[in-house]
N, C-alpha and C. Protein backbone atom coordinates (compact mmCIF):
# COMPACT_ATOMS: atom_id res chain seq x y z
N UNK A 1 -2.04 -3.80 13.41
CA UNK A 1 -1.70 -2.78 12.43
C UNK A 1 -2.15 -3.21 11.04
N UNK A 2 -1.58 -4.81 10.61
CA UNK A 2 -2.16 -4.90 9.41
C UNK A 2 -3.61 -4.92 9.38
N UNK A 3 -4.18 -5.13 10.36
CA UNK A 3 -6.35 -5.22 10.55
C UNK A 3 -6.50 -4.12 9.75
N UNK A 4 -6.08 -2.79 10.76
CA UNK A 4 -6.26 -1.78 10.39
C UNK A 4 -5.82 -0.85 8.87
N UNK A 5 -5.06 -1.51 8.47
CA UNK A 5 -4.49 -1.16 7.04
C UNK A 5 -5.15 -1.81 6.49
N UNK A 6 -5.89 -2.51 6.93
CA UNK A 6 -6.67 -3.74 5.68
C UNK A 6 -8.20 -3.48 5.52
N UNK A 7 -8.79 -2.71 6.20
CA UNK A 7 -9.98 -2.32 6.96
C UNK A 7 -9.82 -0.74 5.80
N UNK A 8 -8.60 0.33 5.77
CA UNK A 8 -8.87 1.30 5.40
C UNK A 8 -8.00 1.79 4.25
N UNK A 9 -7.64 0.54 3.37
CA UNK A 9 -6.52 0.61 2.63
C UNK A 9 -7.24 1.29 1.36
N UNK A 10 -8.69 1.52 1.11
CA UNK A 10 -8.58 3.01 0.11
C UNK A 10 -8.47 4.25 0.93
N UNK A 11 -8.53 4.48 2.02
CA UNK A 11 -8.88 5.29 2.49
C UNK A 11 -7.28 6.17 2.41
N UNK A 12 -7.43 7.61 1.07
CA UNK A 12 -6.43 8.13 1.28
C UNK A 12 -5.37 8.77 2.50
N UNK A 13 -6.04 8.97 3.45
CA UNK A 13 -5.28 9.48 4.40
C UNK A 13 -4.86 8.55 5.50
N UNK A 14 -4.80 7.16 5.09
CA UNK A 14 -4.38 5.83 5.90
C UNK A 14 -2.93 6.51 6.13
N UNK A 15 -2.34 6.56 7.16
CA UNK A 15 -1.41 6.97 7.07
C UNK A 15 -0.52 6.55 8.77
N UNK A 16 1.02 6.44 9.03
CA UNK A 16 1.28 6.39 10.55
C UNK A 16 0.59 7.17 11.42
N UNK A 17 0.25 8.34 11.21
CA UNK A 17 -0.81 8.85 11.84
C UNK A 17 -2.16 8.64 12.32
N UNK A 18 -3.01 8.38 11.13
CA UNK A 18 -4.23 7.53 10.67
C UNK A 18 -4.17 6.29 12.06
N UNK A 19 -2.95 5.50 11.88
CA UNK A 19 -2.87 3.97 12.38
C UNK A 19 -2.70 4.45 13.95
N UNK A 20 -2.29 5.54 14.19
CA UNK A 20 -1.54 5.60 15.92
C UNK A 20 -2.90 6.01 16.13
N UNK A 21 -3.75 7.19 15.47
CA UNK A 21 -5.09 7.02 16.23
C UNK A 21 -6.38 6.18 16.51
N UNK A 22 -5.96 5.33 15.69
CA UNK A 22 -7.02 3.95 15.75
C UNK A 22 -6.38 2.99 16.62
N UNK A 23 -5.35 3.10 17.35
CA UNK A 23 -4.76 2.11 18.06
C UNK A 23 -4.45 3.24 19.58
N UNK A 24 -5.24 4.41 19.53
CA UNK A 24 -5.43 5.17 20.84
C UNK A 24 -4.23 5.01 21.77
N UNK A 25 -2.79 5.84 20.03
CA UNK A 25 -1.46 6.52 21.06
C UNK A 25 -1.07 7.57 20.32
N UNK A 26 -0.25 7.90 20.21
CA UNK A 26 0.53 8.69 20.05
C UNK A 26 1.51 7.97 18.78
N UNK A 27 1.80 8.77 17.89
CA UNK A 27 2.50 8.23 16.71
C UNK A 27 4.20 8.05 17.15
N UNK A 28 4.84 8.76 18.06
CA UNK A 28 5.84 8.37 18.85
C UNK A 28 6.00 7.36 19.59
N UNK A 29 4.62 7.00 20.37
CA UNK A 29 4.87 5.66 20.90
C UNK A 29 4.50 4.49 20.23
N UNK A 30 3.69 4.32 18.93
CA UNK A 30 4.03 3.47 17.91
C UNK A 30 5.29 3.39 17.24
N UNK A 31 5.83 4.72 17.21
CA UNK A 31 7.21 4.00 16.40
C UNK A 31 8.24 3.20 17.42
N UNK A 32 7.58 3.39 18.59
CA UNK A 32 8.83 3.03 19.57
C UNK A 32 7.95 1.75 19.96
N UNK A 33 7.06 1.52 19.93
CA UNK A 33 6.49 -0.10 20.10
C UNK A 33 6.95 -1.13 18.74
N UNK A 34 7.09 -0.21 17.45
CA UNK A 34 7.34 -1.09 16.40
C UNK A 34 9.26 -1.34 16.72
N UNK A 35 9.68 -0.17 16.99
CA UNK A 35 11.13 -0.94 17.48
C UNK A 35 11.67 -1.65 18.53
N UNK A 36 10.42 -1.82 19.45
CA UNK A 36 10.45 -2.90 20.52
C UNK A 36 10.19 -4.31 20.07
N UNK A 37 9.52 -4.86 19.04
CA UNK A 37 9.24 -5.74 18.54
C UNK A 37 10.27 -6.00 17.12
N UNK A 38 11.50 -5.16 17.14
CA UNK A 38 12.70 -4.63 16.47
C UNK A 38 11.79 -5.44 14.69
N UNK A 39 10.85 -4.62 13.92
CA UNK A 39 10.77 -4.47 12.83
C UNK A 39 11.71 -4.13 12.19
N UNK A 40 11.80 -5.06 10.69
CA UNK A 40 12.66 -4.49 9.63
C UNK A 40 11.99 -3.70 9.12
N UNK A 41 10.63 -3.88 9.16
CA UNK A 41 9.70 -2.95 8.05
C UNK A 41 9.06 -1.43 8.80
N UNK A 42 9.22 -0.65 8.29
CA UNK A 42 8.45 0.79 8.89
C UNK A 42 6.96 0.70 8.30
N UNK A 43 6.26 1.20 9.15
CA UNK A 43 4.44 1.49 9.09
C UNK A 43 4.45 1.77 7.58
N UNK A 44 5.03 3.31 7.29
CA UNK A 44 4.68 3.36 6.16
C UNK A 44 5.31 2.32 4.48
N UNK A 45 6.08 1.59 5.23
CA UNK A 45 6.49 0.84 4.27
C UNK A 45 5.13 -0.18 4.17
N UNK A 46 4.66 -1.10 4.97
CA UNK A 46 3.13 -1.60 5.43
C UNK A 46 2.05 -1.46 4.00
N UNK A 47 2.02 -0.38 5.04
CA UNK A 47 1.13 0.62 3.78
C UNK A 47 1.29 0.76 2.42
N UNK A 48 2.12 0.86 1.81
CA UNK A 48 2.37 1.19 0.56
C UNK A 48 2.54 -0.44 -0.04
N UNK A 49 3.19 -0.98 0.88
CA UNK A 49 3.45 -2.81 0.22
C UNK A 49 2.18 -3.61 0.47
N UNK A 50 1.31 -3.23 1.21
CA UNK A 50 -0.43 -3.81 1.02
C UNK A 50 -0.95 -3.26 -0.10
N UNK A 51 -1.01 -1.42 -0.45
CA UNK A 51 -1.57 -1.52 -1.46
C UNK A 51 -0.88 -1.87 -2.58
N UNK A 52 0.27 -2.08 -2.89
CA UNK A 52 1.04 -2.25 -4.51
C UNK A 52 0.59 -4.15 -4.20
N UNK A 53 0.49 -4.33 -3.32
CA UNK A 53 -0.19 -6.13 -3.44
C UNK A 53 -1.31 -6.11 -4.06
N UNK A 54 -2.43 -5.34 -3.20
CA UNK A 54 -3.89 -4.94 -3.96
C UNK A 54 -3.64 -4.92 -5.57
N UNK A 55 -3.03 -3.88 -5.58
CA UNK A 55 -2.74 -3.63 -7.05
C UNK A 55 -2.24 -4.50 -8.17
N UNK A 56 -1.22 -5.59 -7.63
CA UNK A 56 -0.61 -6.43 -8.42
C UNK A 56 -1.92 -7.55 -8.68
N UNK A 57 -2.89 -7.77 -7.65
CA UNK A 57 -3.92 -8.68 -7.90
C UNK A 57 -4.54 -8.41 -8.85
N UNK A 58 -4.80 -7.03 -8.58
CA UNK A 58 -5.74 -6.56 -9.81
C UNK A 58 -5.59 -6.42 -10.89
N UNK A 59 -4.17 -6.03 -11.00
CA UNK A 59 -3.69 -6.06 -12.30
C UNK A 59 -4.03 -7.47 -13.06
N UNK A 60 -3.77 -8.73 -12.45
CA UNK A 60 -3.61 -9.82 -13.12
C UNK A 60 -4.77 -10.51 -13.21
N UNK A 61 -5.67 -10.60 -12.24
CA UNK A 61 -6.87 -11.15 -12.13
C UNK A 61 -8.21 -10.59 -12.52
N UNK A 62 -7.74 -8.94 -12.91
CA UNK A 62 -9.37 -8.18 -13.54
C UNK A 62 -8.73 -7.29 -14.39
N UNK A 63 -9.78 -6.60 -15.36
CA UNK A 63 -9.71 -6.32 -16.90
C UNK A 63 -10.05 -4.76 -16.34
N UNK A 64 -9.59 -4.33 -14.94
CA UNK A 64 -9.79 -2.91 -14.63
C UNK A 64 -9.17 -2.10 -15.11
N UNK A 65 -8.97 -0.40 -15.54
CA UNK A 65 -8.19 0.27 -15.75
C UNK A 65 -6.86 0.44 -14.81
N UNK A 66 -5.98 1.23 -15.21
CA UNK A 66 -4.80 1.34 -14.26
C UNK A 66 -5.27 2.07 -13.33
N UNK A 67 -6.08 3.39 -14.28
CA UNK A 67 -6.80 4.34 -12.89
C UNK A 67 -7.93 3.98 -12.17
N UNK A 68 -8.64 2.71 -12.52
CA UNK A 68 -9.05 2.36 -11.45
C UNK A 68 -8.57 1.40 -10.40
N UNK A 69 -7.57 1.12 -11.01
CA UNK A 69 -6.70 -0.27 -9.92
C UNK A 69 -5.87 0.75 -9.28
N UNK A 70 -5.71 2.31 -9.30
CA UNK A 70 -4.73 3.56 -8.82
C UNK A 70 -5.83 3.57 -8.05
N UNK A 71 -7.31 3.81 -8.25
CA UNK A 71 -8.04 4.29 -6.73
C UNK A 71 -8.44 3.06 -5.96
N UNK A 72 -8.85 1.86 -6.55
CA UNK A 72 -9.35 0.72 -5.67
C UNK A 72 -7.79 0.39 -4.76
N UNK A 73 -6.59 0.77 -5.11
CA UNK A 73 -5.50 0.41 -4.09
C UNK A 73 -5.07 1.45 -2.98
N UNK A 74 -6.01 2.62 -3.29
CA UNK A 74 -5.49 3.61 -2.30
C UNK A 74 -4.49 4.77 -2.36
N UNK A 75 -4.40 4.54 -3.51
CA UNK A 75 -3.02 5.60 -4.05
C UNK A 75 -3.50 7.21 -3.93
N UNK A 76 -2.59 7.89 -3.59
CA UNK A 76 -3.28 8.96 -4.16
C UNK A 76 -3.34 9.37 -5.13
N UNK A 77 -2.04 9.26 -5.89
CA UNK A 77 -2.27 9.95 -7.39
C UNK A 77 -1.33 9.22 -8.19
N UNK A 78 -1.31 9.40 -9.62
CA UNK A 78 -0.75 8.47 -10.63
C UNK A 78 0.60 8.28 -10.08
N UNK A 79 1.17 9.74 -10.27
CA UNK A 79 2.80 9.70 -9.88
C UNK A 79 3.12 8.71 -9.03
N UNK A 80 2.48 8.69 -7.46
CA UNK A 80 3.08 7.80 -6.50
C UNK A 80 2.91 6.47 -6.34
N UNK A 81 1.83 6.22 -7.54
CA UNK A 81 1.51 4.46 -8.13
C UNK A 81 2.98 4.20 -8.61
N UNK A 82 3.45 4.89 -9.72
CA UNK A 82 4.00 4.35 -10.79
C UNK A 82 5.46 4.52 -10.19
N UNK A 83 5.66 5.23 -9.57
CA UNK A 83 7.08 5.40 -8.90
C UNK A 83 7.13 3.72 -8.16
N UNK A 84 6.09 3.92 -6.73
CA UNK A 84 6.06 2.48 -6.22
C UNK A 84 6.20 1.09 -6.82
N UNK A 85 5.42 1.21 -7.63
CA UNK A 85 5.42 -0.09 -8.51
C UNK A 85 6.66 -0.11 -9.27
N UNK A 86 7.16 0.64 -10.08
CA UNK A 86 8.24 0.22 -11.10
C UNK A 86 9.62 -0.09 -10.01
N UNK A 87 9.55 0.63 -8.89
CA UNK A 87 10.33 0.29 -7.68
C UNK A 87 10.51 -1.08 -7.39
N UNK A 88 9.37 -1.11 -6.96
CA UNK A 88 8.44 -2.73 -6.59
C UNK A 88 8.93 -3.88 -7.61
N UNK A 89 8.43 -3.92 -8.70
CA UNK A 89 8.73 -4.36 -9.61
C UNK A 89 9.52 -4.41 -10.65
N UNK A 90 9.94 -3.67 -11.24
CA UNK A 90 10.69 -3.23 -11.98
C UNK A 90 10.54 -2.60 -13.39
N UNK A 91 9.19 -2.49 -13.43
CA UNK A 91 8.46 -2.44 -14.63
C UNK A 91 7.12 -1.81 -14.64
N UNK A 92 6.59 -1.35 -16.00
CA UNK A 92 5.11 -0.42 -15.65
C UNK A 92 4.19 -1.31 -15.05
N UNK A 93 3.19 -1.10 -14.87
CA UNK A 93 1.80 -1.69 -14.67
C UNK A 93 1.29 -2.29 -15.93
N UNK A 94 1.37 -1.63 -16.89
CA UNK A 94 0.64 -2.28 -18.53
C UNK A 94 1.80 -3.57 -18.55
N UNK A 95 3.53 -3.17 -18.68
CA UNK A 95 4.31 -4.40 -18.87
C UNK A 95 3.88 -5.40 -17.80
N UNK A 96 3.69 -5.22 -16.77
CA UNK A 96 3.42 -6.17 -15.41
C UNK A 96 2.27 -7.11 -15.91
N UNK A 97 1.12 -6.46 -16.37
CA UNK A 97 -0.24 -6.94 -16.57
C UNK A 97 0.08 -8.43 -18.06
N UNK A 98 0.72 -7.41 -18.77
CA UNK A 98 0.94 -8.23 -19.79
C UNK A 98 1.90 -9.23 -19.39
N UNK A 99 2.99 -9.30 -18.56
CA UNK A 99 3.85 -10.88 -18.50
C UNK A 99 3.45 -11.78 -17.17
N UNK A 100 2.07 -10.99 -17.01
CA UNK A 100 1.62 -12.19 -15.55
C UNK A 100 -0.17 -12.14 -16.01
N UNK A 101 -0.65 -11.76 -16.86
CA UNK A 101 -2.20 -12.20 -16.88
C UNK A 101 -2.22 -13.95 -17.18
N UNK A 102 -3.53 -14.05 -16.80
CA UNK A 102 -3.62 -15.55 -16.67
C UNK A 102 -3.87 -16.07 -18.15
């Protein structure tokens, strides 16, 4: 699962869906294989915590915009960056950048 999230993590429509057909099932019997292997984490949690990782790299390690560190992580749109992240973190992306650049 993570291959595959890692393989298509701009790809906006990565999604539990996206992942059950690249793994040739049914999105019902992925959720019921991920609770056989009794995960704390849900698919789409996966997803969203690979790209806000992407994102936190970028933030700290390159001089990119926010909106381009919003499309190089896969996001779809500003809103659901900034919700995630301040979630995530606790704080914007500009505050983030500024108390962790190198």
């Amino acid at each position: 699962i993570f291959d595959i999230i890692n393989k298509n993590i701009k790809n906006k429509d990565l999604s539990v869906n996206f992942i059950a057909i690249k793994l040739n099932m049914s999105t019902r019997n992925l959720y019921r294989k991920m609770n056989e292997i009794d995960s704390e984490i849900s698919i789409a949690d996966m997803i969203r915590d690979s790209r806000l990782y992407i994102a936190e790299d970028l933030l700290v390690k390159s001089k990119l915009t926010i909106d381009e560190i919003i499309f190089k992580s896969g996001f779809a749109n500003r809103v659901s960056f900034f919700k995630a992240f301040a979630k995530k973190y606790g704080c914007t992306p500009k505050e983030y950048r500024e108390q962790n650049s190198l």
